[in-house]
PDB file of N, CA and C in Angstrom:
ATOM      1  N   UNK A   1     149.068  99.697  85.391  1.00  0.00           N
ATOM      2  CA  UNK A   1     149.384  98.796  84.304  1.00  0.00           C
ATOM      3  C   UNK A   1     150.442  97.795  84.747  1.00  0.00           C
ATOM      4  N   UNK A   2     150.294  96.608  84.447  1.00  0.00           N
ATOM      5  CA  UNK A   2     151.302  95.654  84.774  1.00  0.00           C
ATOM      6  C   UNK A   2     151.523  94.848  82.995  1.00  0.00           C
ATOM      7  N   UNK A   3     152.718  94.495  83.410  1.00  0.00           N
ATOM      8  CA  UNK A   3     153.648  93.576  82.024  1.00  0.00           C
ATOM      9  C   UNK A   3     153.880  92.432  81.766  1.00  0.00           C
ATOM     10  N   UNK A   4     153.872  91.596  81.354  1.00  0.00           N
ATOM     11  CA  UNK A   4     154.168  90.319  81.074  1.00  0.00           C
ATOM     12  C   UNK A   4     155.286  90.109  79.994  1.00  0.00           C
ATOM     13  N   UNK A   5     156.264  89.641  80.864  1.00  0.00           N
ATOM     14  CA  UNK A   5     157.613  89.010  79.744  1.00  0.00           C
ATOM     15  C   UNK A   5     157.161  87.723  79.030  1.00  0.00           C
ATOM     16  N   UNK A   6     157.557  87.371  77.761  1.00  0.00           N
ATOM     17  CA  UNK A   6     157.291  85.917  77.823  1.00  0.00           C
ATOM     18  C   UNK A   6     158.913  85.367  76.573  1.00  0.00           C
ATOM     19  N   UNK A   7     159.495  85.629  77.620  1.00  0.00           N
ATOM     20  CA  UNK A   7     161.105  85.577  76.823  1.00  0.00           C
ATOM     21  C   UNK A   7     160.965  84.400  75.950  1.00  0.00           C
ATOM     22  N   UNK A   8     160.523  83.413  75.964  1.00  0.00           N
ATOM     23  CA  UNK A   8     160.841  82.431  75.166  1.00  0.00           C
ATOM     24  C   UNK A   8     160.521  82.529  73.544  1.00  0.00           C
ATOM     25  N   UNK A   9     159.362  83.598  73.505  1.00  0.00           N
ATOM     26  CA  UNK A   9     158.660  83.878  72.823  1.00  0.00           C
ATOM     27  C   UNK A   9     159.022  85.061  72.047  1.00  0.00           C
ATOM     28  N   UNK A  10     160.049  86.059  72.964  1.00  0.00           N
ATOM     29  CA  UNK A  10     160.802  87.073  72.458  1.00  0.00           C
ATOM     30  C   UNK A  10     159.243  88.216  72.561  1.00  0.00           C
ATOM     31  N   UNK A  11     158.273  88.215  73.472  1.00  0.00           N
ATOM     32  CA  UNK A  11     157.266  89.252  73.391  1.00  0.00           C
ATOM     33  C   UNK A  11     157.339  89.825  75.060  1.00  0.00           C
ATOM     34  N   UNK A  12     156.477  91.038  75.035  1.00  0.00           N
ATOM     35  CA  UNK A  12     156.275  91.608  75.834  1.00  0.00           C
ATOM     36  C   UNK A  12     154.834  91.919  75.662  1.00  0.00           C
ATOM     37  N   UNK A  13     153.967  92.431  76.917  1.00  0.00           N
ATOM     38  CA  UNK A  13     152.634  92.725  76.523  1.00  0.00           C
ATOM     39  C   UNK A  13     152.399  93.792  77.804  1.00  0.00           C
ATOM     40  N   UNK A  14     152.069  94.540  78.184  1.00  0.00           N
ATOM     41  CA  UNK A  14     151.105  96.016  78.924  1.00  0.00           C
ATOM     42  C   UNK A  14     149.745  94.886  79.170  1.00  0.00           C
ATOM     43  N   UNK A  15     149.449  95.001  80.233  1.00  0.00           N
ATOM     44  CA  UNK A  15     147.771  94.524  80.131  1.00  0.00           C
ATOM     45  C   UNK A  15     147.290  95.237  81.789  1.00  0.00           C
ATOM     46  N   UNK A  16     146.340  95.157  82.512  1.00  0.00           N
ATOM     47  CA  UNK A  16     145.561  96.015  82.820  1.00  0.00           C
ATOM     48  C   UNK A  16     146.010  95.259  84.535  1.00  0.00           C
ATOM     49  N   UNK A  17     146.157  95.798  85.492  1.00  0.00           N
ATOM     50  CA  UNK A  17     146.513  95.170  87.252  1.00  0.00           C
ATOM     51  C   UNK A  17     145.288  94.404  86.943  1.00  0.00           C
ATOM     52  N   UNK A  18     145.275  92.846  87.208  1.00  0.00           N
ATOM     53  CA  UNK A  18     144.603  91.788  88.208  1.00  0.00           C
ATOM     54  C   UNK A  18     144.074  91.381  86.663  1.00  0.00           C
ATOM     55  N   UNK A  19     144.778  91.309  85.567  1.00  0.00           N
ATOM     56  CA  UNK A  19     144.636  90.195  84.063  1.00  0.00           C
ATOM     57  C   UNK A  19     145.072  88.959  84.521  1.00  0.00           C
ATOM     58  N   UNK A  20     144.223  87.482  83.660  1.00  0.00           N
ATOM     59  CA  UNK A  20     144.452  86.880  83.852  1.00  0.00           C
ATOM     60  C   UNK A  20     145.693  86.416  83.006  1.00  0.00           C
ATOM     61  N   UNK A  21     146.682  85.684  83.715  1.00  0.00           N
ATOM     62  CA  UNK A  21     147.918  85.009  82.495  1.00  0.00           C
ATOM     63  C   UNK A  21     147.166  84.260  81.436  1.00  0.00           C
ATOM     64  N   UNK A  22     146.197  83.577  81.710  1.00  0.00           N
ATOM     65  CA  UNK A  22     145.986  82.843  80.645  1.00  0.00           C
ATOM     66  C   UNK A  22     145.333  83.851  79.167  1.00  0.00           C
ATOM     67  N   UNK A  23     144.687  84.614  79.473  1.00  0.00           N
ATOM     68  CA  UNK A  23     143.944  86.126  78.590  1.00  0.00           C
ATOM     69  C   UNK A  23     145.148  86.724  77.898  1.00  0.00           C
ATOM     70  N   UNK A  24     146.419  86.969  78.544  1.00  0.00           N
ATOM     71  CA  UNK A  24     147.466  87.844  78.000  1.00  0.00           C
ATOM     72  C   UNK A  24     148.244  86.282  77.071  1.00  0.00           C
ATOM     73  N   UNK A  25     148.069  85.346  77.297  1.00  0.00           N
ATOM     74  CA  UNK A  25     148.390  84.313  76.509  1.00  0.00           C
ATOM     75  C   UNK A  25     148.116  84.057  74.868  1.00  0.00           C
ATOM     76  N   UNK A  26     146.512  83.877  75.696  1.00  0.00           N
ATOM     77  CA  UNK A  26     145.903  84.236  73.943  1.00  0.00           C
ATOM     78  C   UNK A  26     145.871  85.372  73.413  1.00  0.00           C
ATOM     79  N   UNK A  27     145.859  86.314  73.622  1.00  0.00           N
ATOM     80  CA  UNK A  27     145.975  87.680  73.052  1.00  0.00           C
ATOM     81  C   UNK A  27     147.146  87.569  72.501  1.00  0.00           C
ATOM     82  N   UNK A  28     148.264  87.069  73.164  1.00  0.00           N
ATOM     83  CA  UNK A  28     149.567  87.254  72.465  1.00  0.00           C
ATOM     84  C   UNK A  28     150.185  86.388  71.451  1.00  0.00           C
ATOM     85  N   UNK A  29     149.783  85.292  72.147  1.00  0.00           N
ATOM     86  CA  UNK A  29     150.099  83.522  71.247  1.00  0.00           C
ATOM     87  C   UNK A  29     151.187  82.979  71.435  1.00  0.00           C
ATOM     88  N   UNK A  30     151.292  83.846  72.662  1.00  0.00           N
ATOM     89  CA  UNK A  30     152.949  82.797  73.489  1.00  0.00           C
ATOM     90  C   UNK A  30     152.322  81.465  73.257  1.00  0.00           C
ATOM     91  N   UNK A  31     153.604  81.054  72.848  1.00  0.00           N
ATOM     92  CA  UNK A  31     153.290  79.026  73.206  1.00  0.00           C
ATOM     93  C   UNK A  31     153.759  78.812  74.209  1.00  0.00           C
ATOM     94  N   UNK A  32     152.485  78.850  75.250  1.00  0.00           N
ATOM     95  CA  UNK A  32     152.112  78.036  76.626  1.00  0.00           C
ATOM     96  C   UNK A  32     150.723  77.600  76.236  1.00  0.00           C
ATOM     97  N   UNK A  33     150.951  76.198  76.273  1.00  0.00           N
ATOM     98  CA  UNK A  33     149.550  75.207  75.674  1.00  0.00           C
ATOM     99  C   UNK A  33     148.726  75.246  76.958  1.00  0.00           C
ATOM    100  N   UNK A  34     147.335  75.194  77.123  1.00  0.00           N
ATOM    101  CA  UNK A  34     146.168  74.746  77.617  1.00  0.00           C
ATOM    102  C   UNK A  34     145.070  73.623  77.299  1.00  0.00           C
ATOM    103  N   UNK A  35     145.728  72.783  78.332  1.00  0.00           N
ATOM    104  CA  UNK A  35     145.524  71.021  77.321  1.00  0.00           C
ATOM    105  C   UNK A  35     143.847  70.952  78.433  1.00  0.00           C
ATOM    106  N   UNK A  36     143.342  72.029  78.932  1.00  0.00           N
ATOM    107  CA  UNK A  36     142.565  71.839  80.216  1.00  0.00           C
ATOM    108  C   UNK A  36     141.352  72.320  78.611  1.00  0.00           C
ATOM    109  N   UNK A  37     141.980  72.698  77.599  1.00  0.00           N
ATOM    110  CA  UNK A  37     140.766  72.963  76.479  1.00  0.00           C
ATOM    111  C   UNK A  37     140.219  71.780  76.053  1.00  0.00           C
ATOM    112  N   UNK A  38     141.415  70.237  76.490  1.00  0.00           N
ATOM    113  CA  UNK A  38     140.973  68.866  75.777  1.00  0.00           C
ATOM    114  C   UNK A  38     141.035  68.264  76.737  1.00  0.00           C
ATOM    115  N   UNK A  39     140.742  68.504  77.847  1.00  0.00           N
ATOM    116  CA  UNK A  39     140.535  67.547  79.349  1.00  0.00           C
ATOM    117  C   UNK A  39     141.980  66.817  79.686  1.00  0.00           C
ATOM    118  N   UNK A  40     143.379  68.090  79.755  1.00  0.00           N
ATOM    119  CA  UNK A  40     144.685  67.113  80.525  1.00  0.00           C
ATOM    120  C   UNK A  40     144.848  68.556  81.291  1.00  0.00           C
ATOM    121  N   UNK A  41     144.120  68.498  82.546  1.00  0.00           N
ATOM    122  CA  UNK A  41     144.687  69.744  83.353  1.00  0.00           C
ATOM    123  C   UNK A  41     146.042  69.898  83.835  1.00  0.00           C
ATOM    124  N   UNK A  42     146.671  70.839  84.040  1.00  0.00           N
ATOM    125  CA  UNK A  42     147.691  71.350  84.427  1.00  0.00           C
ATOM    126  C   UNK A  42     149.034  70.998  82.806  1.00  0.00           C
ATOM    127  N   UNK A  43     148.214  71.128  82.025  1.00  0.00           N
ATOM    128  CA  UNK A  43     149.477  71.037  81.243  1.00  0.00           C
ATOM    129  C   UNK A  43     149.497  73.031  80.826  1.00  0.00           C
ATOM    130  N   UNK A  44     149.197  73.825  81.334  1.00  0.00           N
ATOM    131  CA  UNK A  44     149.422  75.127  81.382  1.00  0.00           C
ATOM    132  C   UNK A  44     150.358  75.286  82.258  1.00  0.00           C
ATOM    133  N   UNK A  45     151.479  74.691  82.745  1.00  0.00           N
ATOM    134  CA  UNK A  45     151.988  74.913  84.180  1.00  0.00           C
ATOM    135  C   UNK A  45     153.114  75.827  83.391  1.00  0.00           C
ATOM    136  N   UNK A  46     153.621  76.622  84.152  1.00  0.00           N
ATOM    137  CA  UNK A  46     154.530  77.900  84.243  1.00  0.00           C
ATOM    138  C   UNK A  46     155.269  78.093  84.983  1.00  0.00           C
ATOM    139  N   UNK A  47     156.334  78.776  84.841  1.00  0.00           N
ATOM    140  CA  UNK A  47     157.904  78.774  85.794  1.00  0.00           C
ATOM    141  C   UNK A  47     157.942  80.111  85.832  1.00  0.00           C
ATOM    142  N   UNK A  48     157.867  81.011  86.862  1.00  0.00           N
ATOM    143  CA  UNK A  48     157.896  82.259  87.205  1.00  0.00           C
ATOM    144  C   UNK A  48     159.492  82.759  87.260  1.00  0.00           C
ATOM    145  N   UNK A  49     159.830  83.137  86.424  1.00  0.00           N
ATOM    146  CA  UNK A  49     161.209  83.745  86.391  1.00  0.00           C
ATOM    147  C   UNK A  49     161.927  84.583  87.048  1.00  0.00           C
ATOM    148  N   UNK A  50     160.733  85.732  87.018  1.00  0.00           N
ATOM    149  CA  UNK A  50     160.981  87.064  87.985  1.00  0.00           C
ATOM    150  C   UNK A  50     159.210  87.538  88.501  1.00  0.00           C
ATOM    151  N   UNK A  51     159.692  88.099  89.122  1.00  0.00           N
ATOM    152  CA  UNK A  51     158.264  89.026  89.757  1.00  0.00           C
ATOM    153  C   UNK A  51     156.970  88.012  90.438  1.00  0.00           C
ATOM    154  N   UNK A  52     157.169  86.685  91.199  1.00  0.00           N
ATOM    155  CA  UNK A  52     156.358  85.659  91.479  1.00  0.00           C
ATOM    156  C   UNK A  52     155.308  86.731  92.511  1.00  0.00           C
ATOM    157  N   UNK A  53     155.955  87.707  92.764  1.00  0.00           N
ATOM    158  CA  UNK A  53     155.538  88.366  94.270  1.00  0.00           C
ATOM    159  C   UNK A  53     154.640  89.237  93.502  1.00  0.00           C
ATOM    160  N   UNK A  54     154.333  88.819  92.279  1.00  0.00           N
ATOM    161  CA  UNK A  54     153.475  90.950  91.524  1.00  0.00           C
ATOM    162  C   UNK A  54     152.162  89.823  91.489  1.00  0.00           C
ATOM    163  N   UNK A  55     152.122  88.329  91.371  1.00  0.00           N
ATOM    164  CA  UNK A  55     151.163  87.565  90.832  1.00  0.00           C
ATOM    165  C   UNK A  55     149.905  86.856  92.198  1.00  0.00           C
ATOM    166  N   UNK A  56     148.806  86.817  92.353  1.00  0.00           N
ATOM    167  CA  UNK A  56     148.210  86.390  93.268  1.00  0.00           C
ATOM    168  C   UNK A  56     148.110  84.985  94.031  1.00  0.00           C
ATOM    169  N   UNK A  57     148.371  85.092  95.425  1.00  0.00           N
ATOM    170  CA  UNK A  57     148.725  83.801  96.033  1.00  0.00           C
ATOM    171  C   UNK A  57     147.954  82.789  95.299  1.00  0.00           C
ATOM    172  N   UNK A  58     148.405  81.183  95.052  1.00  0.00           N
ATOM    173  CA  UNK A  58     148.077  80.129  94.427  1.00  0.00           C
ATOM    174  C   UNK A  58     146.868  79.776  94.973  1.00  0.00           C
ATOM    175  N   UNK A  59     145.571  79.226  94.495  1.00  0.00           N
ATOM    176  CA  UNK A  59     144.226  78.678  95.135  1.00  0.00           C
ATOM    177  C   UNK A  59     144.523  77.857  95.139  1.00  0.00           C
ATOM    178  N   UNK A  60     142.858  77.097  95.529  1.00  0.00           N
ATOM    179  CA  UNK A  60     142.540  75.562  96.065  1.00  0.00           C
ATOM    180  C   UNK A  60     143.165  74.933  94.784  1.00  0.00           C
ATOM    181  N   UNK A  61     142.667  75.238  93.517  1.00  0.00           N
ATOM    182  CA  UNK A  61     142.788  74.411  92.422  1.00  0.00           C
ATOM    183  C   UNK A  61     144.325  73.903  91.793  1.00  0.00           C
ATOM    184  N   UNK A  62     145.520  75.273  92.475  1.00  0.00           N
ATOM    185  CA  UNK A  62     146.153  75.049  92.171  1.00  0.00           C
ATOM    186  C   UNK A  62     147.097  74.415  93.342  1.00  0.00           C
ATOM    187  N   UNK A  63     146.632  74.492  94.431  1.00  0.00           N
ATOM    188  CA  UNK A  63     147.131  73.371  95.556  1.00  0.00           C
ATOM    189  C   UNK A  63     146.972  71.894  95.572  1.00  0.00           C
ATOM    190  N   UNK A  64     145.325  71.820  94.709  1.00  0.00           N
ATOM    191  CA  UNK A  64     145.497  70.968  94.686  1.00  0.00           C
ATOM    192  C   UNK A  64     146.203  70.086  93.384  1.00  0.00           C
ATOM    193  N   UNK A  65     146.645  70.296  92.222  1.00  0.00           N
ATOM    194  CA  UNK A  65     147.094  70.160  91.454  1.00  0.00           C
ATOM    195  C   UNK A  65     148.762  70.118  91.537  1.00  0.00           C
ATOM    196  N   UNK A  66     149.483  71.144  91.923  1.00  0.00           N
ATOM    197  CA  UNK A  66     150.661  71.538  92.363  1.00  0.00           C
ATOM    198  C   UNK A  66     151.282  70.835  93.858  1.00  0.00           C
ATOM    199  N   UNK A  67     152.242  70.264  93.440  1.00  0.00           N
ATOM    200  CA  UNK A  67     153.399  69.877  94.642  1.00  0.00           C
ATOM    201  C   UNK A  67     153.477  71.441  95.521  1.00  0.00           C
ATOM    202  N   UNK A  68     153.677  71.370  96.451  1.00  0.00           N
ATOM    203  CA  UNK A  68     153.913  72.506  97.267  1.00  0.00           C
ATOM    204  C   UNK A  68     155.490  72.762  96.963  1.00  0.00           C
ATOM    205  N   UNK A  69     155.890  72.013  96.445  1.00  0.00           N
ATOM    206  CA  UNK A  69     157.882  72.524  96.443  1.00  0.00           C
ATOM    207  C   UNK A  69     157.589  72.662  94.662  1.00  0.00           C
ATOM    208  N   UNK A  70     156.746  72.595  94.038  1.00  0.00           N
ATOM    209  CA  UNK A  70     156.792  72.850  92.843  1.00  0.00           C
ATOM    210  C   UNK A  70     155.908  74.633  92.734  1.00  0.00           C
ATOM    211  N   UNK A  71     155.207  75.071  93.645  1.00  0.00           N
ATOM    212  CA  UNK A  71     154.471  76.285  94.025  1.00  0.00           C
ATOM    213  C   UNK A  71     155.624  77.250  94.674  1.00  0.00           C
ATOM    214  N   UNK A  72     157.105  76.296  95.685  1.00  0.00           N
ATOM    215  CA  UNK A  72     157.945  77.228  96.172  1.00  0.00           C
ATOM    216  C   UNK A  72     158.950  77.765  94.814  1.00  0.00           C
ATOM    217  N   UNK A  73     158.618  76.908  94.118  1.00  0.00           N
ATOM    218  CA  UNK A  73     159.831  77.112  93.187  1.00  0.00           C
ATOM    219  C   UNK A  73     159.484  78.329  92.008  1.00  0.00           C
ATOM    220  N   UNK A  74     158.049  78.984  92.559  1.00  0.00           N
ATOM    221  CA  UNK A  74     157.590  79.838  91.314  1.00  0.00           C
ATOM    222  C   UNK A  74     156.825  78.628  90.026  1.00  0.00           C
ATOM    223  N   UNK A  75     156.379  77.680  89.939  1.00  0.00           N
ATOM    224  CA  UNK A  75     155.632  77.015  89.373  1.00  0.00           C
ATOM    225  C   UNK A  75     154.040  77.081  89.781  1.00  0.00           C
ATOM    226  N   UNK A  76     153.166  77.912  88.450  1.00  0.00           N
ATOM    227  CA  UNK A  76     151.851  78.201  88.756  1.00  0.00           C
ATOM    228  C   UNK A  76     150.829  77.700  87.696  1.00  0.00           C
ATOM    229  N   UNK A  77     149.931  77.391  87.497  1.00  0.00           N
ATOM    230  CA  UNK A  77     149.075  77.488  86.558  1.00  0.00           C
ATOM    231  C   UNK A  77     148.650  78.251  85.838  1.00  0.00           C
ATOM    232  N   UNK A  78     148.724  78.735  84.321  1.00  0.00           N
ATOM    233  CA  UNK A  78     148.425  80.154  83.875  1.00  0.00           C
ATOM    234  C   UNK A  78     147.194  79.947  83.696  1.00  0.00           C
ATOM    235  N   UNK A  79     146.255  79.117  83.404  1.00  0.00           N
ATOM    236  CA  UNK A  79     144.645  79.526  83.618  1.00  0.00           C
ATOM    237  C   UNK A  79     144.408  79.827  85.003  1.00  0.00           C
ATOM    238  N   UNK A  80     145.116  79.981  86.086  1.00  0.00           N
ATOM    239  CA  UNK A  80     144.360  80.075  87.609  1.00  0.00           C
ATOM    240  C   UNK A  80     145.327  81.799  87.772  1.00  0.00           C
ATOM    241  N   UNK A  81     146.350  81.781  87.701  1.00  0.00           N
ATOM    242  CA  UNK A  81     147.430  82.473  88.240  1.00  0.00           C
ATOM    243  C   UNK A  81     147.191  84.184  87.412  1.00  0.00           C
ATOM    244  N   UNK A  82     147.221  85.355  87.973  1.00  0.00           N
ATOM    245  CA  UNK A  82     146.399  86.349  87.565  1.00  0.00           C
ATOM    246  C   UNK A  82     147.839  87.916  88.568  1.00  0.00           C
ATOM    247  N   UNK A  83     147.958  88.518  87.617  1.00  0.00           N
ATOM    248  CA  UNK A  83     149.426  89.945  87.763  1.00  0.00           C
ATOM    249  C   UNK A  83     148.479  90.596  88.106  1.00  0.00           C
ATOM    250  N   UNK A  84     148.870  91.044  89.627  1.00  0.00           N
ATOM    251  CA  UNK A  84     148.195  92.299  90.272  1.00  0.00           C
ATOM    252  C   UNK A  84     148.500  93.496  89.899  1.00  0.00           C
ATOM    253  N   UNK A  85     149.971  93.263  89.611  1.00  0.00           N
ATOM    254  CA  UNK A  85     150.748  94.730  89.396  1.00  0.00           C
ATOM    255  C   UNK A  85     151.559  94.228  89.076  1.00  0.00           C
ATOM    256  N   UNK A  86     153.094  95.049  88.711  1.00  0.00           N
ATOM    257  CA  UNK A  86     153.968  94.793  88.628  1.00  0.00           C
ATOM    258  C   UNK A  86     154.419  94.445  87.155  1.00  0.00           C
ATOM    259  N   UNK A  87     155.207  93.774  86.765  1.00  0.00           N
ATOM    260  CA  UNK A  87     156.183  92.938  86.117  1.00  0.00           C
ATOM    261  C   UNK A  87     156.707  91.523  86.230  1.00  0.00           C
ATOM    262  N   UNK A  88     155.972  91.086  85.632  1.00  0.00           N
ATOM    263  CA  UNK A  88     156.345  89.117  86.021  1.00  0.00           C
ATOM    264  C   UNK A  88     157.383  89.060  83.911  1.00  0.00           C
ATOM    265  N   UNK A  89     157.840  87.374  84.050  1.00  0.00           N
ATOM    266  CA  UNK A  89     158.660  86.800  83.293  1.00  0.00           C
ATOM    267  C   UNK A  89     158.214  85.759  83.824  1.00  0.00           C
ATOM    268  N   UNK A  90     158.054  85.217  82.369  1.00  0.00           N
ATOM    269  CA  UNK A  90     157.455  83.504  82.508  1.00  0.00           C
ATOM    270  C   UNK A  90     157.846  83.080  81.573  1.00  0.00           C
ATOM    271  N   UNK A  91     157.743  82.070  81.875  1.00  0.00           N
ATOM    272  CA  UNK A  91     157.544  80.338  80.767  1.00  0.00           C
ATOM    273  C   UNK A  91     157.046  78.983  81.141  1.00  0.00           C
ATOM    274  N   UNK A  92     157.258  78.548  80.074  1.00  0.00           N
ATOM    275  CA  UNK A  92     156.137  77.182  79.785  1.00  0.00           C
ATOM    276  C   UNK A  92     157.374  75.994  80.903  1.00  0.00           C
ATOM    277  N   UNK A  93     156.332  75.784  81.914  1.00  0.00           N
ATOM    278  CA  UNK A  93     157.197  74.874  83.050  1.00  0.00           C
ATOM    279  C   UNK A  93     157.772  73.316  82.089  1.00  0.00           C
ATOM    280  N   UNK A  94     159.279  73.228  82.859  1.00  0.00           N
ATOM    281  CA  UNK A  94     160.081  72.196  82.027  1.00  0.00           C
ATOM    282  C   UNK A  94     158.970  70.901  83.176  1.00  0.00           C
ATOM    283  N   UNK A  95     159.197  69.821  81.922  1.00  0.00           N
ATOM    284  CA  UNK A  95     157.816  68.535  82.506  1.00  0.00           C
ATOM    285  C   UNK A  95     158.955  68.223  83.344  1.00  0.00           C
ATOM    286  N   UNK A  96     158.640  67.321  84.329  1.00  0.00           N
ATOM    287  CA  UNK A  96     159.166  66.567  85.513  1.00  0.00           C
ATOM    288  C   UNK A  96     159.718  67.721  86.806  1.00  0.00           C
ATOM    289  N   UNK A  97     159.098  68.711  86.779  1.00  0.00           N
ATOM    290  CA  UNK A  97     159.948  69.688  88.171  1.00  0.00           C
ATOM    291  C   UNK A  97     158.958  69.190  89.462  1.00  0.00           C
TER     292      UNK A  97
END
């Protein structure tokens, strides 16, 4: 079982090794928007707080989308980005990083 913080939100959630962030999103109703539902991709972007290392290395989609110093900084996409294990803490990435 792995966890998802979503402090901003004041929730916690249990969900199953290798869930997607975006699934434990809607299930929960953290406000982290998915503007990729009305054609503005990457407005799901996310700031990894703690545990970047429990979550699966970044893909093509999000390389190509993502600054590489915005990927070092723990900045991921929650429709792409998926908790193997562990314990992550997130939030909704501040615009301009």
């Amino acid at each position: 079982m792995a966890r998802i913080n979503f402090p901003q939100d004041d929730i916690t959630v249990d969900v199953e090794d290798g869930s997607r962030i975006r699934d434990a999103i809607d299930d929960t109703g953290a406000d982290i928007p998915f503007g990729c539902r009305e054609g503005n991709c990457a407005t799901c972007m996310i700031e990894v707080i703690e545990g970047k290392e429990n979550l699966n290395p970044p893909n093509d989609k999000e390389r190509v989308t993502l600054l590489e110093e915005e990927l070092d900084e723990g900045i991921r996409l929650a429709c792409q980005a998926i908790i193997e294990k562990g314990e992550i803490s997130i939030k909704q990435a501040d615009a301009g990083l």
